[in-house]
Structure formats: C-alpha cells, structure tokens
PDB file of N, CA and C in Angstrom:
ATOM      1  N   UNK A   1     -37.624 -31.608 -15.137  1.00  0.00           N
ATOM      2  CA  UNK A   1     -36.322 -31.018 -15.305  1.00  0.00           C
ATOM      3  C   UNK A   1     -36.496 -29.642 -15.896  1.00  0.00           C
ATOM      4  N   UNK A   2     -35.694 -28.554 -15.590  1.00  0.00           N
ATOM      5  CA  UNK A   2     -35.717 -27.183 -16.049  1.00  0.00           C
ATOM      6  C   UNK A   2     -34.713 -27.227 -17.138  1.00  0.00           C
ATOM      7  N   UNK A   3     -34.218 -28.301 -18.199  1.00  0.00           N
ATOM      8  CA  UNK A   3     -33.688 -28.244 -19.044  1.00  0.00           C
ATOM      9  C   UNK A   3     -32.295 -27.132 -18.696  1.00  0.00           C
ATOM     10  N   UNK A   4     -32.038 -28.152 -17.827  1.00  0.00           N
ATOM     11  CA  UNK A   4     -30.080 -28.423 -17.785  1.00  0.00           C
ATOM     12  C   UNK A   4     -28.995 -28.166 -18.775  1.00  0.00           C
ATOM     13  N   UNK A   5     -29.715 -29.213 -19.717  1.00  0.00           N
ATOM     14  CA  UNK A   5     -29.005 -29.125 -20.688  1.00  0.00           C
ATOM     15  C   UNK A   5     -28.851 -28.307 -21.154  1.00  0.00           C
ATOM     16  N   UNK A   6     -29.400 -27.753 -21.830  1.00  0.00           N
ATOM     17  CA  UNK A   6     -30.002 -26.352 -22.274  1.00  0.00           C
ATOM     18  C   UNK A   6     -28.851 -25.281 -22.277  1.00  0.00           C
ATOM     19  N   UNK A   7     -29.378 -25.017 -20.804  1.00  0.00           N
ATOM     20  CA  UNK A   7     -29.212 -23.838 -20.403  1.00  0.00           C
ATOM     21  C   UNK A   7     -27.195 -24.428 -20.196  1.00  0.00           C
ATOM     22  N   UNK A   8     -27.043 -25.202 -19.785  1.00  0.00           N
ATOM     23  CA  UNK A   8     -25.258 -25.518 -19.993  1.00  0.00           C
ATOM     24  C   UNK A   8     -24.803 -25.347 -21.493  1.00  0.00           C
ATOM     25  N   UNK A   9     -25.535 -25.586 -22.595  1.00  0.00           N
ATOM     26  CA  UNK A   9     -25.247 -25.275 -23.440  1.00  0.00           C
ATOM     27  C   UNK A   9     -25.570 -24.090 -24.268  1.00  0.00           C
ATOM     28  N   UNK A  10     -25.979 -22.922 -23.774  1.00  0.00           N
ATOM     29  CA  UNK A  10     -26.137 -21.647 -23.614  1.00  0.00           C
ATOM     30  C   UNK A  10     -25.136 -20.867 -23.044  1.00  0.00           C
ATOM     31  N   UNK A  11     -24.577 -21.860 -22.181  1.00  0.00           N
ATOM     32  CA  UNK A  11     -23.308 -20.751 -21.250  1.00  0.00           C
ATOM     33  C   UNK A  11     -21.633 -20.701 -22.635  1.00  0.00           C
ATOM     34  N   UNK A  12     -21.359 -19.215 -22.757  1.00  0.00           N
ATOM     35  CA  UNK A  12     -20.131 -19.459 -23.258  1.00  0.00           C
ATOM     36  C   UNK A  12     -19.000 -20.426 -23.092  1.00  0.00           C
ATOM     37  N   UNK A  13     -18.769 -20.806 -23.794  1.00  0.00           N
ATOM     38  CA  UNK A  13     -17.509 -21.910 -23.294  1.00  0.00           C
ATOM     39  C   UNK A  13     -16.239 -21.426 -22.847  1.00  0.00           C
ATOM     40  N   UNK A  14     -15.572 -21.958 -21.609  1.00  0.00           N
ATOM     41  CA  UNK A  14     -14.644 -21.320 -21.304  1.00  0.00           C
ATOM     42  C   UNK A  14     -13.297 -21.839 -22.185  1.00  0.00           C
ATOM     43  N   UNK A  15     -12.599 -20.963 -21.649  1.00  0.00           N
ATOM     44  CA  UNK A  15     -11.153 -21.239 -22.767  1.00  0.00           C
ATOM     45  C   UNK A  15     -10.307 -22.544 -21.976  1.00  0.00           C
ATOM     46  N   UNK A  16      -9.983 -23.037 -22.844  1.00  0.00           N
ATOM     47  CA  UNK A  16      -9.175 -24.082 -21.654  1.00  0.00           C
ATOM     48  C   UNK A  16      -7.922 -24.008 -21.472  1.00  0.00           C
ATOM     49  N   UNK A  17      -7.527 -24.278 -20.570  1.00  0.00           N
ATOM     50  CA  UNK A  17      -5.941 -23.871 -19.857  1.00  0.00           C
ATOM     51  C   UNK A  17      -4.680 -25.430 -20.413  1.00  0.00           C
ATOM     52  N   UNK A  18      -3.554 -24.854 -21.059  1.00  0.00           N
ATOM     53  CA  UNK A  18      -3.003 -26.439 -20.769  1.00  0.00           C
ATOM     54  C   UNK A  18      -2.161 -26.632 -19.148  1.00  0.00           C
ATOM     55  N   UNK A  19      -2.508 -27.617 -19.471  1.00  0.00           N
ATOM     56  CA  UNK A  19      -2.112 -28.612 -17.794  1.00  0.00           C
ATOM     57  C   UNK A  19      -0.786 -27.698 -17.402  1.00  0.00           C
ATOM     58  N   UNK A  20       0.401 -27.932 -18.783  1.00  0.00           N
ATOM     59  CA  UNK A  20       1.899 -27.799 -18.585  1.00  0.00           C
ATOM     60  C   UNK A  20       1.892 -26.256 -18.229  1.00  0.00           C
ATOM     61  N   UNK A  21       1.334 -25.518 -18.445  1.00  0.00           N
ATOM     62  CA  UNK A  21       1.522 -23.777 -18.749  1.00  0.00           C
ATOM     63  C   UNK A  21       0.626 -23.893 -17.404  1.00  0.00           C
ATOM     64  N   UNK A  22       0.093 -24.316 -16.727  1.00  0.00           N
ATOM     65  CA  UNK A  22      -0.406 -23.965 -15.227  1.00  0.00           C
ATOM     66  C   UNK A  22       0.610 -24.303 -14.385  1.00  0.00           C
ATOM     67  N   UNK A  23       1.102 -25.161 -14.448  1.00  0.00           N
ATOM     68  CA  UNK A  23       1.918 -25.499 -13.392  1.00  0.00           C
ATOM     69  C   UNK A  23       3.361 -24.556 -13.726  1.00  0.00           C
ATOM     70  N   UNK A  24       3.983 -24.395 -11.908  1.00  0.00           N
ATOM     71  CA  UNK A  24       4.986 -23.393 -12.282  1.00  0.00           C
ATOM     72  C   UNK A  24       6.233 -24.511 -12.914  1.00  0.00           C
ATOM     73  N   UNK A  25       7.560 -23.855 -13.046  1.00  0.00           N
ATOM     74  CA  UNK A  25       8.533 -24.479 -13.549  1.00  0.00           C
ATOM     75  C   UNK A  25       9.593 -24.535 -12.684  1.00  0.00           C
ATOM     76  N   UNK A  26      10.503 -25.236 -12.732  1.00  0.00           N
ATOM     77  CA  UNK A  26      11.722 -25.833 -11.628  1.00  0.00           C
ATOM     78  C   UNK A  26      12.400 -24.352 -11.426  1.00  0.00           C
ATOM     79  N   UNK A  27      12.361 -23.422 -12.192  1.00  0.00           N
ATOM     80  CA  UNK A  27      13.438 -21.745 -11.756  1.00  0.00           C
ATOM     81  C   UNK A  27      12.069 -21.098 -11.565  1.00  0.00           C
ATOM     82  N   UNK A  28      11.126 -21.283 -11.164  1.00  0.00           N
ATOM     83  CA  UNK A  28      10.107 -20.143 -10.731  1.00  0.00           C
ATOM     84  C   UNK A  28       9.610 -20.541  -9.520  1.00  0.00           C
ATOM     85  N   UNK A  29       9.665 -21.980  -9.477  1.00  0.00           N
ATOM     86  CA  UNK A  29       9.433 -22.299  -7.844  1.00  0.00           C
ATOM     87  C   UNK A  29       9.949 -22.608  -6.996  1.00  0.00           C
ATOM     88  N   UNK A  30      10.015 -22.161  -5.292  1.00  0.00           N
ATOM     89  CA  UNK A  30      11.552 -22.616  -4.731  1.00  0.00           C
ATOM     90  C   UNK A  30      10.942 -23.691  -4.256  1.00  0.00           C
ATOM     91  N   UNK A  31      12.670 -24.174  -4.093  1.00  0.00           N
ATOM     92  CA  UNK A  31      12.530 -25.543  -3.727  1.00  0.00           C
ATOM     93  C   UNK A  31      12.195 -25.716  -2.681  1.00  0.00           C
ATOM     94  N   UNK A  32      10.982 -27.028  -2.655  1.00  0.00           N
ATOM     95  CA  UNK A  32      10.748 -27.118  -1.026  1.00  0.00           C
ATOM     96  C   UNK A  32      11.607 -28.389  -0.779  1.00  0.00           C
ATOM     97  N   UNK A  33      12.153 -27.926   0.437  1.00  0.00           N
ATOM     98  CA  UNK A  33      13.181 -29.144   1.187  1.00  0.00           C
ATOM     99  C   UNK A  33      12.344 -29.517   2.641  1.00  0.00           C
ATOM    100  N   UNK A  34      12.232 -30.892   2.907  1.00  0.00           N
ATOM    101  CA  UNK A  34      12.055 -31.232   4.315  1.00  0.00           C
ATOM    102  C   UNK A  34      12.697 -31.130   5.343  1.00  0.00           C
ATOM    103  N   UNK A  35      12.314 -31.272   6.599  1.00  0.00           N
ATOM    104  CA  UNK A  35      13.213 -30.365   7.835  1.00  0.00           C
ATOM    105  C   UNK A  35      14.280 -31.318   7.883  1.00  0.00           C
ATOM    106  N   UNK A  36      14.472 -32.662   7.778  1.00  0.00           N
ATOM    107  CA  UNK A  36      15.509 -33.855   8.048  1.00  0.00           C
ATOM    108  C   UNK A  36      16.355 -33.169   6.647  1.00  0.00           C
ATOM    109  N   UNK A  37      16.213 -32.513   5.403  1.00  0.00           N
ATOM    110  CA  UNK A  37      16.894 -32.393   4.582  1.00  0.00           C
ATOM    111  C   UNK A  37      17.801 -31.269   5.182  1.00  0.00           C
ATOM    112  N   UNK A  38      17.134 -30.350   5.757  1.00  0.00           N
ATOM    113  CA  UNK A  38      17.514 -28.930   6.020  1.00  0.00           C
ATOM    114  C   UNK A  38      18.738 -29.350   7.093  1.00  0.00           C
ATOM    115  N   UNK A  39      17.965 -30.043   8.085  1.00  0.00           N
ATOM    116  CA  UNK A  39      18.970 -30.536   9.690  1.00  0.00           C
ATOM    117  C   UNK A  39      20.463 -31.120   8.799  1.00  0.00           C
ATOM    118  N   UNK A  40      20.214 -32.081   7.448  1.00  0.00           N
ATOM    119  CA  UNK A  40      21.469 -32.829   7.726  1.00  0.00           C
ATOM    120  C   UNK A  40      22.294 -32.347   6.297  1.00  0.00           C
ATOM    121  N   UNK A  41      22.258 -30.879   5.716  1.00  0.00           N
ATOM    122  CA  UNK A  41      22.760 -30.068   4.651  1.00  0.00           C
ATOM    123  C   UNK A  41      23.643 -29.302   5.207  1.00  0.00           C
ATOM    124  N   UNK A  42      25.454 -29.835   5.276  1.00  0.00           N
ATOM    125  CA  UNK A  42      25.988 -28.939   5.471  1.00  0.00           C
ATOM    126  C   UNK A  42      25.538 -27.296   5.425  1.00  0.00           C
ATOM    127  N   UNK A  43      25.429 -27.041   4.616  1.00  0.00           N
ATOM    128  CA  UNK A  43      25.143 -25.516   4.204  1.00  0.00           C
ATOM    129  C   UNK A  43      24.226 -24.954   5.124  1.00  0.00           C
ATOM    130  N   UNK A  44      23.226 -25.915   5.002  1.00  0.00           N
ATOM    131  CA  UNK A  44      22.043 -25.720   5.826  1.00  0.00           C
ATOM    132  C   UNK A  44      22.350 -25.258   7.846  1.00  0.00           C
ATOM    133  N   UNK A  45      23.208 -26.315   7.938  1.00  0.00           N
ATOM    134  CA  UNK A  45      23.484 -26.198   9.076  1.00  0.00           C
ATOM    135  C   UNK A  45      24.132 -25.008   9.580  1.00  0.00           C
ATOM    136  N   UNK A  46      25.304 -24.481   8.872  1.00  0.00           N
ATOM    137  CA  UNK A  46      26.389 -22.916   8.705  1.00  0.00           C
ATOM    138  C   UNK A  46      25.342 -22.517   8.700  1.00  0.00           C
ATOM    139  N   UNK A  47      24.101 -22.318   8.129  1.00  0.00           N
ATOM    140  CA  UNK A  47      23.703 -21.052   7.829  1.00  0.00           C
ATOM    141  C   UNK A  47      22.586 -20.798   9.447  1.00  0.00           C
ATOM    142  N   UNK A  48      22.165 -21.967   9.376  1.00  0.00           N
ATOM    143  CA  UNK A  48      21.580 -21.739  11.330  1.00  0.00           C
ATOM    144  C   UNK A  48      22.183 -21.545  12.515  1.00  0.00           C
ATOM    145  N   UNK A  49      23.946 -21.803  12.108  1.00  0.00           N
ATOM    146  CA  UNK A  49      24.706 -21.196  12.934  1.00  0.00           C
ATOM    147  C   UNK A  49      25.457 -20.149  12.736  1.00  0.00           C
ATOM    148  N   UNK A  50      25.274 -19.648  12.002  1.00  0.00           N
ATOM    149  CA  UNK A  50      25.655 -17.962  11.654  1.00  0.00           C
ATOM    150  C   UNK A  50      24.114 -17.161  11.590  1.00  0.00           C
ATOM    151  N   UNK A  51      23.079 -17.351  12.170  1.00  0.00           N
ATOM    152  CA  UNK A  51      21.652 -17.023  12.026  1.00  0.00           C
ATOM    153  C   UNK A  51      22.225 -17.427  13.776  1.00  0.00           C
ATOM    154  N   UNK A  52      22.515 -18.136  14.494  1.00  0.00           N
ATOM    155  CA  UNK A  52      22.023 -18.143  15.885  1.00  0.00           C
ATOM    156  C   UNK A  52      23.518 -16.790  16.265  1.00  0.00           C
ATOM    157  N   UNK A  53      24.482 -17.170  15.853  1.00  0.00           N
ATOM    158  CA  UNK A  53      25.859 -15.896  16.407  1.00  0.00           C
ATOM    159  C   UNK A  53      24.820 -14.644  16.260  1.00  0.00           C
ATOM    160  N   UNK A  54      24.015 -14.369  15.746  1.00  0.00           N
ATOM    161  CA  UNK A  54      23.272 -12.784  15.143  1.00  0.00           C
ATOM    162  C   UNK A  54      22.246 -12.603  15.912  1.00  0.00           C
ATOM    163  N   UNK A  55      21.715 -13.412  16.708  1.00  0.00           N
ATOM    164  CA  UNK A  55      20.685 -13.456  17.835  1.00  0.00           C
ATOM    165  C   UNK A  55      21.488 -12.747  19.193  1.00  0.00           C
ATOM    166  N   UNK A  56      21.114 -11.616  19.735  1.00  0.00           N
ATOM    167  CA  UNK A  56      21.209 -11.044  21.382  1.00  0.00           C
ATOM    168  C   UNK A  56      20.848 -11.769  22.108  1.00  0.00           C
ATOM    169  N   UNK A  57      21.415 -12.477  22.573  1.00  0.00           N
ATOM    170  CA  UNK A  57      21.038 -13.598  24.014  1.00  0.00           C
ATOM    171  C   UNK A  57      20.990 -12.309  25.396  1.00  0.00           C
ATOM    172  N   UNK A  58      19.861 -12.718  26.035  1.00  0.00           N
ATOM    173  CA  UNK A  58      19.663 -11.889  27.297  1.00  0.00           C
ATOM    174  C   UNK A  58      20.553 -12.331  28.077  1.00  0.00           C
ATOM    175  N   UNK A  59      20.554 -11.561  29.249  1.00  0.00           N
ATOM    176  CA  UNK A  59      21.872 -11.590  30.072  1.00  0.00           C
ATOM    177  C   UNK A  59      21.062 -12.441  31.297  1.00  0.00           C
ATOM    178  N   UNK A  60      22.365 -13.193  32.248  1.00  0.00           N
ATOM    179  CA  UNK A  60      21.279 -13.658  32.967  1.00  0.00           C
ATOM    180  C   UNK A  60      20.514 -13.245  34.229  1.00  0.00           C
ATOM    181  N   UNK A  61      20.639 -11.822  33.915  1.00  0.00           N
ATOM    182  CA  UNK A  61      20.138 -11.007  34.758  1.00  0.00           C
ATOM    183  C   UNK A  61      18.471 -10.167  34.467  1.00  0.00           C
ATOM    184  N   UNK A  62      18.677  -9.892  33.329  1.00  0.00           N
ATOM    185  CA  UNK A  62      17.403  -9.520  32.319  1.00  0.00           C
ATOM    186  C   UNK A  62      16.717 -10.982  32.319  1.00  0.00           C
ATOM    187  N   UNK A  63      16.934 -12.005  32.333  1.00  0.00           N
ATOM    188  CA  UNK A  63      16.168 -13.620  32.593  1.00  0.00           C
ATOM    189  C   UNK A  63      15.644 -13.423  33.637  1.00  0.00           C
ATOM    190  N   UNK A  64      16.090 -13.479  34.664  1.00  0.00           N
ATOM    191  CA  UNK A  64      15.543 -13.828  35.609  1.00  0.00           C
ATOM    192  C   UNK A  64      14.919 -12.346  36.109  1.00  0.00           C
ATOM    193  N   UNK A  65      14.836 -10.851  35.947  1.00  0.00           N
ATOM    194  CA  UNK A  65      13.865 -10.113  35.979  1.00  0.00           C
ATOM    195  C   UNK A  65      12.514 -10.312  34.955  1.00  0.00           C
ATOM    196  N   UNK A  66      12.885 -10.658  34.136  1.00  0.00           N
ATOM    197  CA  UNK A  66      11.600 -11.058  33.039  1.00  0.00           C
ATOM    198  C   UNK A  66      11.045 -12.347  33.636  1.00  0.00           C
ATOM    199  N   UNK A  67      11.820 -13.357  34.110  1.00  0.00           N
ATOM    200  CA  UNK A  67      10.803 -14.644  34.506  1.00  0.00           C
ATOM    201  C   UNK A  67       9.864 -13.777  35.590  1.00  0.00           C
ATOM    202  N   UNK A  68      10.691 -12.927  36.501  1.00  0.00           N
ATOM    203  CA  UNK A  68       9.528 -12.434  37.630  1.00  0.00           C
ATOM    204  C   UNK A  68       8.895 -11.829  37.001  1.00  0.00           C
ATOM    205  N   UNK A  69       8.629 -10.849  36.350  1.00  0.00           N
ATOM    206  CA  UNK A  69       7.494 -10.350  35.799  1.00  0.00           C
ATOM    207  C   UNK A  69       6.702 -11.054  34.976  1.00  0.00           C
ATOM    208  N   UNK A  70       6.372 -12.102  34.335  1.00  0.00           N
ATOM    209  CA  UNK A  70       6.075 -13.298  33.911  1.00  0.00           C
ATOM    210  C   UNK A  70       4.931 -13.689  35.132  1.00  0.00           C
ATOM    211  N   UNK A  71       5.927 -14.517  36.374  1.00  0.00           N
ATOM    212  CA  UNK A  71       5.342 -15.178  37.309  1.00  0.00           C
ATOM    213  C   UNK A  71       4.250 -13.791  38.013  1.00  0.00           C
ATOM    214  N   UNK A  72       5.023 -12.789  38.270  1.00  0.00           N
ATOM    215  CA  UNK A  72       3.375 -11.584  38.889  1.00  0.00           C
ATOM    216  C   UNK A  72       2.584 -11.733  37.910  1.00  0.00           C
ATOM    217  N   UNK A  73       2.572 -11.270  36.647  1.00  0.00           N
ATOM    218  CA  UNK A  73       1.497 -11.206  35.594  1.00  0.00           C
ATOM    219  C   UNK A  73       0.171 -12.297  35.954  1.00  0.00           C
ATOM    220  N   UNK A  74       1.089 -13.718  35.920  1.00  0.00           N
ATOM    221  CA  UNK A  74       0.606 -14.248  35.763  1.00  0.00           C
ATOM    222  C   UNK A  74      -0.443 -14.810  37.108  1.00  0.00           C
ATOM    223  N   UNK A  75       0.534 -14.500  38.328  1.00  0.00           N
ATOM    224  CA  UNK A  75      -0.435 -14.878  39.645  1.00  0.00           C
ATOM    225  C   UNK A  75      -1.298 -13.752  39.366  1.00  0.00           C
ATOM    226  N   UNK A  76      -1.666 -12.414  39.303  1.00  0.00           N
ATOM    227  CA  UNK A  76      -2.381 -11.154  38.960  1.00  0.00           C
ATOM    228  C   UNK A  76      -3.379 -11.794  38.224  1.00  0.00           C
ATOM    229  N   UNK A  77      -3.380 -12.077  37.383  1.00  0.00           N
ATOM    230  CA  UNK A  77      -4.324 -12.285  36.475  1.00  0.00           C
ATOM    231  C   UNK A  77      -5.535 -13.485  37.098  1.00  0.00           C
ATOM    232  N   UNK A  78      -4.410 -14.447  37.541  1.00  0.00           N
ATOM    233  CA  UNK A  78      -5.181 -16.102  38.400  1.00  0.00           C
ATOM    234  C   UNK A  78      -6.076 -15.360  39.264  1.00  0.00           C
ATOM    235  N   UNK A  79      -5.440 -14.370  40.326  1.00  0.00           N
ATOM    236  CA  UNK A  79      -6.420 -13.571  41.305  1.00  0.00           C
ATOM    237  C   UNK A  79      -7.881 -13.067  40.523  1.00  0.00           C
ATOM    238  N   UNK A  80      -7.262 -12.136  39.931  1.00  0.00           N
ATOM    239  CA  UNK A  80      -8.420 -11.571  38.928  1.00  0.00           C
ATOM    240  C   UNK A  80      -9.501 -12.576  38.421  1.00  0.00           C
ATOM    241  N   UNK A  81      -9.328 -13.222  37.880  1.00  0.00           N
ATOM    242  CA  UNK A  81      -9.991 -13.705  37.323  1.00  0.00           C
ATOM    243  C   UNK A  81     -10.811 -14.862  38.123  1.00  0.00           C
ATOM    244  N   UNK A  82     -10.016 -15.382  39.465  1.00  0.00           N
ATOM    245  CA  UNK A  82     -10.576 -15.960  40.338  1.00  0.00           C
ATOM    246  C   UNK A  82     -11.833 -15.209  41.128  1.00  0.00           C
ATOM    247  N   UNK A  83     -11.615 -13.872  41.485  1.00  0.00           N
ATOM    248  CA  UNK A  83     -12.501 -13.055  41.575  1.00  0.00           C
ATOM    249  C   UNK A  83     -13.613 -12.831  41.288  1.00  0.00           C
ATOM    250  N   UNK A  84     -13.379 -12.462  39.814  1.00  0.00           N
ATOM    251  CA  UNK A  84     -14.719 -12.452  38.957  1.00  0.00           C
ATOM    252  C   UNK A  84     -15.287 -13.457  38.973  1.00  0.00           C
ATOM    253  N   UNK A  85     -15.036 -14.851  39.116  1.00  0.00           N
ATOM    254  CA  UNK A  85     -15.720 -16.072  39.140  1.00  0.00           C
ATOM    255  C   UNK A  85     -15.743 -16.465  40.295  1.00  0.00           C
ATOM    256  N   UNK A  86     -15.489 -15.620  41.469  1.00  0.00           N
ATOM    257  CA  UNK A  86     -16.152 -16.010  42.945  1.00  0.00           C
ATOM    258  C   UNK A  86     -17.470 -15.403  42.641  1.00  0.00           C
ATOM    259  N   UNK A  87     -17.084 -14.033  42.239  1.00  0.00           N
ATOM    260  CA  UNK A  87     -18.059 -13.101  42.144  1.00  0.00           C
ATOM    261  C   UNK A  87     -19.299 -13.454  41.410  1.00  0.00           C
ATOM    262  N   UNK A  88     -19.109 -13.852  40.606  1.00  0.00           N
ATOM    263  CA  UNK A  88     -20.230 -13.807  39.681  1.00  0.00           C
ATOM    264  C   UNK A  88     -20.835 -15.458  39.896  1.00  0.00           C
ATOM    265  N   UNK A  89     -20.148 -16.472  40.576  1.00  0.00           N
ATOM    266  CA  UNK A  89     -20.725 -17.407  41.069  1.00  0.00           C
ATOM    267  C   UNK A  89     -21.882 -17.002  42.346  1.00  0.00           C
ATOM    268  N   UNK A  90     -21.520 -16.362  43.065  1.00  0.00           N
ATOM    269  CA  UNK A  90     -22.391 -15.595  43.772  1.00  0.00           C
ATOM    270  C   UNK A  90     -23.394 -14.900  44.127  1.00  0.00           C
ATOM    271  N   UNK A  91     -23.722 -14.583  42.940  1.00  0.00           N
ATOM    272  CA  UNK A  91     -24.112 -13.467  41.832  1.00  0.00           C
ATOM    273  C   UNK A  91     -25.602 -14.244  41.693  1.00  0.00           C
ATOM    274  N   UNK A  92     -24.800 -15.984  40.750  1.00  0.00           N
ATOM    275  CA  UNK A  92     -25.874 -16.652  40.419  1.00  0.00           C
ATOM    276  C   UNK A  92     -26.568 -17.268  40.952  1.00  0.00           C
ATOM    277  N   UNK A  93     -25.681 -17.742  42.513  1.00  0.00           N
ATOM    278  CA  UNK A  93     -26.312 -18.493  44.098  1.00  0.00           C
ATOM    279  C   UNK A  93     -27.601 -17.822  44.412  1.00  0.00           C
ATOM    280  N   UNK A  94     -26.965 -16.639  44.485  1.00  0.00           N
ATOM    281  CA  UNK A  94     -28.126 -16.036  45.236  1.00  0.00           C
ATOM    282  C   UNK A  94     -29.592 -15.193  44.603  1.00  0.00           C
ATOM    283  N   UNK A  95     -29.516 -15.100  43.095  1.00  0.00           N
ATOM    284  CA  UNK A  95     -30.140 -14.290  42.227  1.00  0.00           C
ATOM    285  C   UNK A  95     -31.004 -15.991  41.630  1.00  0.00           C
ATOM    286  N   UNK A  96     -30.788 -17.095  40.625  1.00  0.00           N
ATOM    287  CA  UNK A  96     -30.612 -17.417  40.287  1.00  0.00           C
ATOM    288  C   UNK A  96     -31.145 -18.812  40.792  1.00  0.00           C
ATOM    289  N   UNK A  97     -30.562 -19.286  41.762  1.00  0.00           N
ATOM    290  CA  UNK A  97     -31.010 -20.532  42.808  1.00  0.00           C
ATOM    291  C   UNK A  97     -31.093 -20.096  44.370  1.00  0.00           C
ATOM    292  N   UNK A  98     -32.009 -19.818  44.502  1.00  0.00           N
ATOM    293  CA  UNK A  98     -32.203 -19.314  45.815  1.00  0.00           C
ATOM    294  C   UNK A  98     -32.568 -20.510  47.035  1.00  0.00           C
TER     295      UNK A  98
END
C-alpha cells in the first residue's frame, strides 16, 4: 500500500455544506407540473388557447406550395444520392472485385 491513509489525511478538509441550505426553496424554484396537470388546469388550458389565437396559420395556398417544394427537395435529393451510390457502387465492382 502507498499509505492511503496518509496521504487522505494530509488533504485539507473540505468545509461541509448543510443538506437544507443546498437545496433550493418552494419561491426560488418553479414549480414543476406534469403534462396531465397542465392538459386538465383550467388556466392552463386559456393560456394554450390564447398562445394558439397568436400563431399565423398558413393559408391554404402557401400549404400546398410548401408541401411541393418539400416533395421536389425531397425526390432531388433520393436522385442524388441514388447516384452517388450507383456510382460509387461501380466504382467498387470494377476497381475492387474484378
């Protein structure tokens, strides 16, 4: 042993904390509520429906130009990337396993 002991009792002692003075207090910490509390709190509820009236709903014209640009992006990219992995399957056919 390299005398453990020792050397732990060589180290300054730290100060010790009380339990009560670590932990915060009922006005310094907010309250946490669960989502079933939140869903069935009057208050709670007004306040997600005066939070949804304040939301810009798209028109359903801006919808359905954004879904298409969505759906190109997204076939664009399938191509692309199908590509590169024709490509580079190819790549390895013939370089690779001959």
């Amino acid at each position: 042993m390299s005398g453990g002991a020792a050397e732990a009792a060589a180290l300054p002692a730290r100060p010790r904390r009380e339990i009560a003075a670590s932990r915060p207090t009922t006005e310094d910490a907010p309250r946490v509520q669960s989502l079933l509390y939140r869903l069935t709190h009057p208050r709670a509820i007004l306040a997600i429906i005066d939070e949804l009236r304040k939301v810009v709903w798209p028109t359903r014209q801006e919808t359905a130009n954004l879904t298409v640009v969505v759906l190109v992006v997204a076939i664009a990219v399938g191509i692309f990337l199908g590509a590169i992995d024709f490509g580079l399957n190819r790549v390895v056919e013939e370089t690779l396993l001959p």
